[in-house]
PDB file of N, CA and C in Angstrom:
ATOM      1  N   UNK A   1       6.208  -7.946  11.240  1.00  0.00           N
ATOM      2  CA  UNK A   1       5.755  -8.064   9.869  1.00  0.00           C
ATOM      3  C   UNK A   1       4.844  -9.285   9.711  1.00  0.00           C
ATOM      4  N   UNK A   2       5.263 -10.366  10.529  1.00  0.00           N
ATOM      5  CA  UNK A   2       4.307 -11.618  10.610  1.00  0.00           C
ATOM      6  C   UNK A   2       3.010 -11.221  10.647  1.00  0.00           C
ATOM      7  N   UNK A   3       2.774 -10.460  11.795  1.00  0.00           N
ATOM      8  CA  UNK A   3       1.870 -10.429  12.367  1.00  0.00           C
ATOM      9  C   UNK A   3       0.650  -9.386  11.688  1.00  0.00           C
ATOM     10  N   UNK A   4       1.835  -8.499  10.467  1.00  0.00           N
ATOM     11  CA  UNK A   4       0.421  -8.055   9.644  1.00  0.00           C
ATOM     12  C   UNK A   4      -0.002  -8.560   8.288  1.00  0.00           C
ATOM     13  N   UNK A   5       1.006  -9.735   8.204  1.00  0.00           N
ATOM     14  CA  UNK A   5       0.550 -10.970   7.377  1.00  0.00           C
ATOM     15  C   UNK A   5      -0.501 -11.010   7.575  1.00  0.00           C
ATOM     16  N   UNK A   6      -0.893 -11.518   8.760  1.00  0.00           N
ATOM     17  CA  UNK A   6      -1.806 -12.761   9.685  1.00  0.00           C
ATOM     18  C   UNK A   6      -2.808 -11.624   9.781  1.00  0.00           C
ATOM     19  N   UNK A   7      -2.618 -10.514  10.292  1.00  0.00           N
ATOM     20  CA  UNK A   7      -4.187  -9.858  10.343  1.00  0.00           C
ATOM     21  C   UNK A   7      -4.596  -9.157   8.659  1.00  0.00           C
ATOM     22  N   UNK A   8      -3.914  -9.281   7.896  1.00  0.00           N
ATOM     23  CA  UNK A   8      -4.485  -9.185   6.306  1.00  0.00           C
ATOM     24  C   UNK A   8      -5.379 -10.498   6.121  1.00  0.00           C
ATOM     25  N   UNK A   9      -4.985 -11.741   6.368  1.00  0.00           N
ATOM     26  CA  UNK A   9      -5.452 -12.743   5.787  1.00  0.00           C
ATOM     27  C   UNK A   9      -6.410 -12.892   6.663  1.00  0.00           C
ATOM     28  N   UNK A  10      -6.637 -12.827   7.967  1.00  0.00           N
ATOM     29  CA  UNK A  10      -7.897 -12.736   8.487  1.00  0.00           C
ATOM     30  C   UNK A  10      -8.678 -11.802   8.441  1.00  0.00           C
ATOM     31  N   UNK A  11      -8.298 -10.172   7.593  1.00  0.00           N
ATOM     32  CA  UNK A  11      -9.485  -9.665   7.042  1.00  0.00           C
ATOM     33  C   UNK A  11      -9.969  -9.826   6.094  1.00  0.00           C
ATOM     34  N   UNK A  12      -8.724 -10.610   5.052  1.00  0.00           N
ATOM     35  CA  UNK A  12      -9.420 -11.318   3.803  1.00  0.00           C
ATOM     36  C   UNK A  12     -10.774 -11.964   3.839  1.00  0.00           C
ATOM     37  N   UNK A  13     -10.456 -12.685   4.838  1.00  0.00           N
ATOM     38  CA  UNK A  13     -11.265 -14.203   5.687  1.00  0.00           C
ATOM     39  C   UNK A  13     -12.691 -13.614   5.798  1.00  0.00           C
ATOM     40  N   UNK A  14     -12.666 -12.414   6.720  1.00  0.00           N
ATOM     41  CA  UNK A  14     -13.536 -11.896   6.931  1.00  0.00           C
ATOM     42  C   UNK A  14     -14.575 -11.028   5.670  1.00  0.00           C
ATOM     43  N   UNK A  15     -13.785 -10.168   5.115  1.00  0.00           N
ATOM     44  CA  UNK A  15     -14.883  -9.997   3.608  1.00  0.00           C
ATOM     45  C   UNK A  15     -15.546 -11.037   3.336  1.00  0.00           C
ATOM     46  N   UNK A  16     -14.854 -12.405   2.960  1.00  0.00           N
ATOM     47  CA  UNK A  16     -15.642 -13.621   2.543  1.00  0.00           C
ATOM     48  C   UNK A  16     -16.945 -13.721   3.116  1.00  0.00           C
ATOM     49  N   UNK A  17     -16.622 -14.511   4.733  1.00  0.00           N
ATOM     50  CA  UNK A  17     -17.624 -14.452   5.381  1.00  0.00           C
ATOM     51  C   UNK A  17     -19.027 -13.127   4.901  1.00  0.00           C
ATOM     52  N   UNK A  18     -19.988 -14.059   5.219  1.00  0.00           N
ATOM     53  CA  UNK A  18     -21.349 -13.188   4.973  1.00  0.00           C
ATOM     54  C   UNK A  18     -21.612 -12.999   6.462  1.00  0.00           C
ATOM     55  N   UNK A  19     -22.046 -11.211   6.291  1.00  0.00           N
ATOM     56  CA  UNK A  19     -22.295 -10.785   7.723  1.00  0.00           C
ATOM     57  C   UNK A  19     -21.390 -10.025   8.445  1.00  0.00           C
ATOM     58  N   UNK A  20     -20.042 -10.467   7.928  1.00  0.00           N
ATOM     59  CA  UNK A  20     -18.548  -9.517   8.847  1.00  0.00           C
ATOM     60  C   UNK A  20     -18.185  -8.983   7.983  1.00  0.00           C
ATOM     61  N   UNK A  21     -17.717  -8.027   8.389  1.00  0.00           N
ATOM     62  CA  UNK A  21     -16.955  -6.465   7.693  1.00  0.00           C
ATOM     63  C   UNK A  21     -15.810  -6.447   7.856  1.00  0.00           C
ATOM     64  N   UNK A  22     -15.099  -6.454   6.976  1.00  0.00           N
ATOM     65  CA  UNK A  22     -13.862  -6.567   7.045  1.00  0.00           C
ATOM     66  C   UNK A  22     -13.505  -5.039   7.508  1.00  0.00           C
ATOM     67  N   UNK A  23     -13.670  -4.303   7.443  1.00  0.00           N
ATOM     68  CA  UNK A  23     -13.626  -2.824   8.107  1.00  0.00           C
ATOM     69  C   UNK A  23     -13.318  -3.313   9.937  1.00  0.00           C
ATOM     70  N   UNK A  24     -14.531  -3.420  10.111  1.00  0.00           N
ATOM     71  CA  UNK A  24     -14.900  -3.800  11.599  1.00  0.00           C
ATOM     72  C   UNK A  24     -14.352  -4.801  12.499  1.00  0.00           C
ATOM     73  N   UNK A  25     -12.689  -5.599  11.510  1.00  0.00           N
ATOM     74  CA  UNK A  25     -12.469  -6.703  12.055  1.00  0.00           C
ATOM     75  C   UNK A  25     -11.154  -5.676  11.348  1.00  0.00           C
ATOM     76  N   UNK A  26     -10.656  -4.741  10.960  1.00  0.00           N
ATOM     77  CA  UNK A  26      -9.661  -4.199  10.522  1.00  0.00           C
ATOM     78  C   UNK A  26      -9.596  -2.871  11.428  1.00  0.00           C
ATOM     79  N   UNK A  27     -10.483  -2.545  12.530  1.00  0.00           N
ATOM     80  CA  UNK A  27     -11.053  -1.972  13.280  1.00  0.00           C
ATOM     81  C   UNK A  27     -10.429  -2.211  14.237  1.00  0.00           C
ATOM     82  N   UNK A  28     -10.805  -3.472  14.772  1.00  0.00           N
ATOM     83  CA  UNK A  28     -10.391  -4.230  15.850  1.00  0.00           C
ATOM     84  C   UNK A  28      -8.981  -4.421  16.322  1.00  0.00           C
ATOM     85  N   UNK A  29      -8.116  -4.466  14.949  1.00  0.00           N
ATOM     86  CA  UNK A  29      -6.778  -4.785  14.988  1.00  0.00           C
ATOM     87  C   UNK A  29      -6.089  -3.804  15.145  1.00  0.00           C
ATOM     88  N   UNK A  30      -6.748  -2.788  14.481  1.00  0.00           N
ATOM     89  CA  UNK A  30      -6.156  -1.682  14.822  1.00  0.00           C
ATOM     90  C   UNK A  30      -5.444  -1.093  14.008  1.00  0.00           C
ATOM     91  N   UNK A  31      -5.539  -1.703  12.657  1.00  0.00           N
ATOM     92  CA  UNK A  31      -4.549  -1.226  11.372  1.00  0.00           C
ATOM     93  C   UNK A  31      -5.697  -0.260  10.655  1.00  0.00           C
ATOM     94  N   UNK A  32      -7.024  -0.234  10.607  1.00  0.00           N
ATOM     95  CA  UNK A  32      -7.855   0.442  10.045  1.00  0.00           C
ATOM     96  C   UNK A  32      -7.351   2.097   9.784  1.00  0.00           C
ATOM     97  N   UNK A  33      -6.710   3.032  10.605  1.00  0.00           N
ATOM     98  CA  UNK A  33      -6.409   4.164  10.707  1.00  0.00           C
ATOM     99  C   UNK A  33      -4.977   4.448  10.041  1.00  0.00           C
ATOM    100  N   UNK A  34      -4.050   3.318  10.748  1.00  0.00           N
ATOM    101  CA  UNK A  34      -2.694   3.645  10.011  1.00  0.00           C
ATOM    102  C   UNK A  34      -2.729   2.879   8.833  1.00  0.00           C
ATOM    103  N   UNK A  35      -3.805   2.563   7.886  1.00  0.00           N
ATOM    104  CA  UNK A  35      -3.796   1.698   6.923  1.00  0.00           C
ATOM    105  C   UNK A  35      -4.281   3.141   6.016  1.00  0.00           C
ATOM    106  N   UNK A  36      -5.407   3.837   6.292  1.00  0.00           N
ATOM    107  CA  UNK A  36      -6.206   4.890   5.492  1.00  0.00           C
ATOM    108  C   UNK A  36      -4.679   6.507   5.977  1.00  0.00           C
ATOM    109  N   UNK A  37      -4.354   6.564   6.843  1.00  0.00           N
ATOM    110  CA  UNK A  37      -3.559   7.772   6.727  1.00  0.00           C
ATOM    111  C   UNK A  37      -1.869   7.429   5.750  1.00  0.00           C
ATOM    112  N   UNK A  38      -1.945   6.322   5.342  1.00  0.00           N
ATOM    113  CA  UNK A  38      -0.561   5.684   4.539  1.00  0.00           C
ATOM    114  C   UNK A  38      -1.141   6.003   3.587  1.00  0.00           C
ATOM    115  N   UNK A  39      -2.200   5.261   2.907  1.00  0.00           N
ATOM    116  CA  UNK A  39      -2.775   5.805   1.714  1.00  0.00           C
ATOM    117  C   UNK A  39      -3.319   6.757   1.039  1.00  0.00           C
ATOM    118  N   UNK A  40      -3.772   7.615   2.365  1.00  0.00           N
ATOM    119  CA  UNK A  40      -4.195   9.433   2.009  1.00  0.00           C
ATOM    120  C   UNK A  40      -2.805  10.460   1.664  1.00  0.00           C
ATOM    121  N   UNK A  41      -1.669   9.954   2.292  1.00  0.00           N
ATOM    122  CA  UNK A  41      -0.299  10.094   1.745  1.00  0.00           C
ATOM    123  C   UNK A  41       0.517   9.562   1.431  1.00  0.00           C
ATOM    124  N   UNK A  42       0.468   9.635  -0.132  1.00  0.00           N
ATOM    125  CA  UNK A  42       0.856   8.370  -0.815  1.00  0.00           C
ATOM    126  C   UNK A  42       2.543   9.309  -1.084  1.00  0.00           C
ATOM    127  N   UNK A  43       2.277  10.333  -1.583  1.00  0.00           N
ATOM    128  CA  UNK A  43       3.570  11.114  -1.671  1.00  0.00           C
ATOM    129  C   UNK A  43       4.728  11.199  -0.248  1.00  0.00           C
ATOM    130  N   UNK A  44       4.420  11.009   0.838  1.00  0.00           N
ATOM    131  CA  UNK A  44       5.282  11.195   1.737  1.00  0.00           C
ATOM    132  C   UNK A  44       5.317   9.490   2.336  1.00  0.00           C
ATOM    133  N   UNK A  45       5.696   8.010   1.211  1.00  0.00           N
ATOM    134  CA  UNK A  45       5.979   7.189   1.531  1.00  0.00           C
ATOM    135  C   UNK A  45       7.165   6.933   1.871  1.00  0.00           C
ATOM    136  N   UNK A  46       7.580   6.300   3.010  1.00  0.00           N
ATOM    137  CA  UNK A  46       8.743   5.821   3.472  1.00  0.00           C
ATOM    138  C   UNK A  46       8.929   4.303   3.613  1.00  0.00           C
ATOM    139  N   UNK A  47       9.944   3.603   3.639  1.00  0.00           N
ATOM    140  CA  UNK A  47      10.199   2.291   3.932  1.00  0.00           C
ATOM    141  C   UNK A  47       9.167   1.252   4.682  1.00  0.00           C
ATOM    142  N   UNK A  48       9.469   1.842   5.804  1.00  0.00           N
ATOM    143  CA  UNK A  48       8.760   1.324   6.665  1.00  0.00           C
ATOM    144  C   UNK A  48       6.927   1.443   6.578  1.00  0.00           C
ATOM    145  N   UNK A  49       6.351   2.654   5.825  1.00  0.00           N
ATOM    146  CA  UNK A  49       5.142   2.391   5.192  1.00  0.00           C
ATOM    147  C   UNK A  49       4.651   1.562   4.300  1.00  0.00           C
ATOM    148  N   UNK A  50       5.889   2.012   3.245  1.00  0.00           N
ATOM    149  CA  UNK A  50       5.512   0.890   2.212  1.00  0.00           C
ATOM    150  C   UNK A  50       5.300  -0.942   3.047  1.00  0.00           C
ATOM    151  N   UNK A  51       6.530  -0.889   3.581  1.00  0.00           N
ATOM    152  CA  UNK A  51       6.757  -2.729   4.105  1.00  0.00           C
ATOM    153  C   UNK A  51       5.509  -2.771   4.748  1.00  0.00           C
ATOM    154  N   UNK A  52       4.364  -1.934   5.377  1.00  0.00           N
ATOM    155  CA  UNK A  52       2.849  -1.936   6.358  1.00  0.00           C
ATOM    156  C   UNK A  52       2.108  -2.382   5.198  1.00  0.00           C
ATOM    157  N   UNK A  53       2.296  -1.867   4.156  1.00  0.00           N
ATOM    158  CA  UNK A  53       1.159  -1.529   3.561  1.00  0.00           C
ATOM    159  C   UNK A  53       1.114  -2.967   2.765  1.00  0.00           C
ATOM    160  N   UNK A  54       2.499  -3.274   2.489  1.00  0.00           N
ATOM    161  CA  UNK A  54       2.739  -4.394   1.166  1.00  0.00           C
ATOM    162  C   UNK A  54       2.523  -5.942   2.388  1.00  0.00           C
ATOM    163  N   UNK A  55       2.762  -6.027   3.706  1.00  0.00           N
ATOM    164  CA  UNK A  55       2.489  -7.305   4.484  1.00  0.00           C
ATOM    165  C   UNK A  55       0.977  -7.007   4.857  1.00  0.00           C
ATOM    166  N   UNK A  56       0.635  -5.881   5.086  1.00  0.00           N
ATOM    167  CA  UNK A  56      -1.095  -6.236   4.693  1.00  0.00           C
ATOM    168  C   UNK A  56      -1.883  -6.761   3.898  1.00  0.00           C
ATOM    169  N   UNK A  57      -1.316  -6.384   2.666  1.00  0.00           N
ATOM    170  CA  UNK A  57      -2.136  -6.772   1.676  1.00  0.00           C
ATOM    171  C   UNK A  57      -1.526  -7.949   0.964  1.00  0.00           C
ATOM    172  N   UNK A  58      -0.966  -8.813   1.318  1.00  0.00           N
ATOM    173  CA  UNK A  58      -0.186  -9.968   1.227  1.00  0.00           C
ATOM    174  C   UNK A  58      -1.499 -10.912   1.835  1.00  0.00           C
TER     175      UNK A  58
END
């Protein structure tokens, strides 16, 4: 869960920055896919989605 603290706030980081995409650095980490298929099913949330979704965006 730390650890998708830490890559939220460094894609935060990254929107800021001019020039980096926070996509492309959300890409990298590897949450980009299981971040968009949690949210394309919002009706079949479970625990353990929600807790992804809520230490990301923390």
């Amino acid at each position: 869960m730390f650890k998708n603290i830490l890559k939220g706030i460094i894609i935060g980081i990254a929107k800021i920055v001019p020039g980096v995409s926070g996509s492309m650095i959300a890409i990298s980490f590897g949450v980009y896919k299981p971040t968009l298929e949690t949210i394309s099913n919002l009706k079949k949330l479970t625990f353990n989605k929600i807790k992804f979704l809520i230490s990301l965006f923390l």
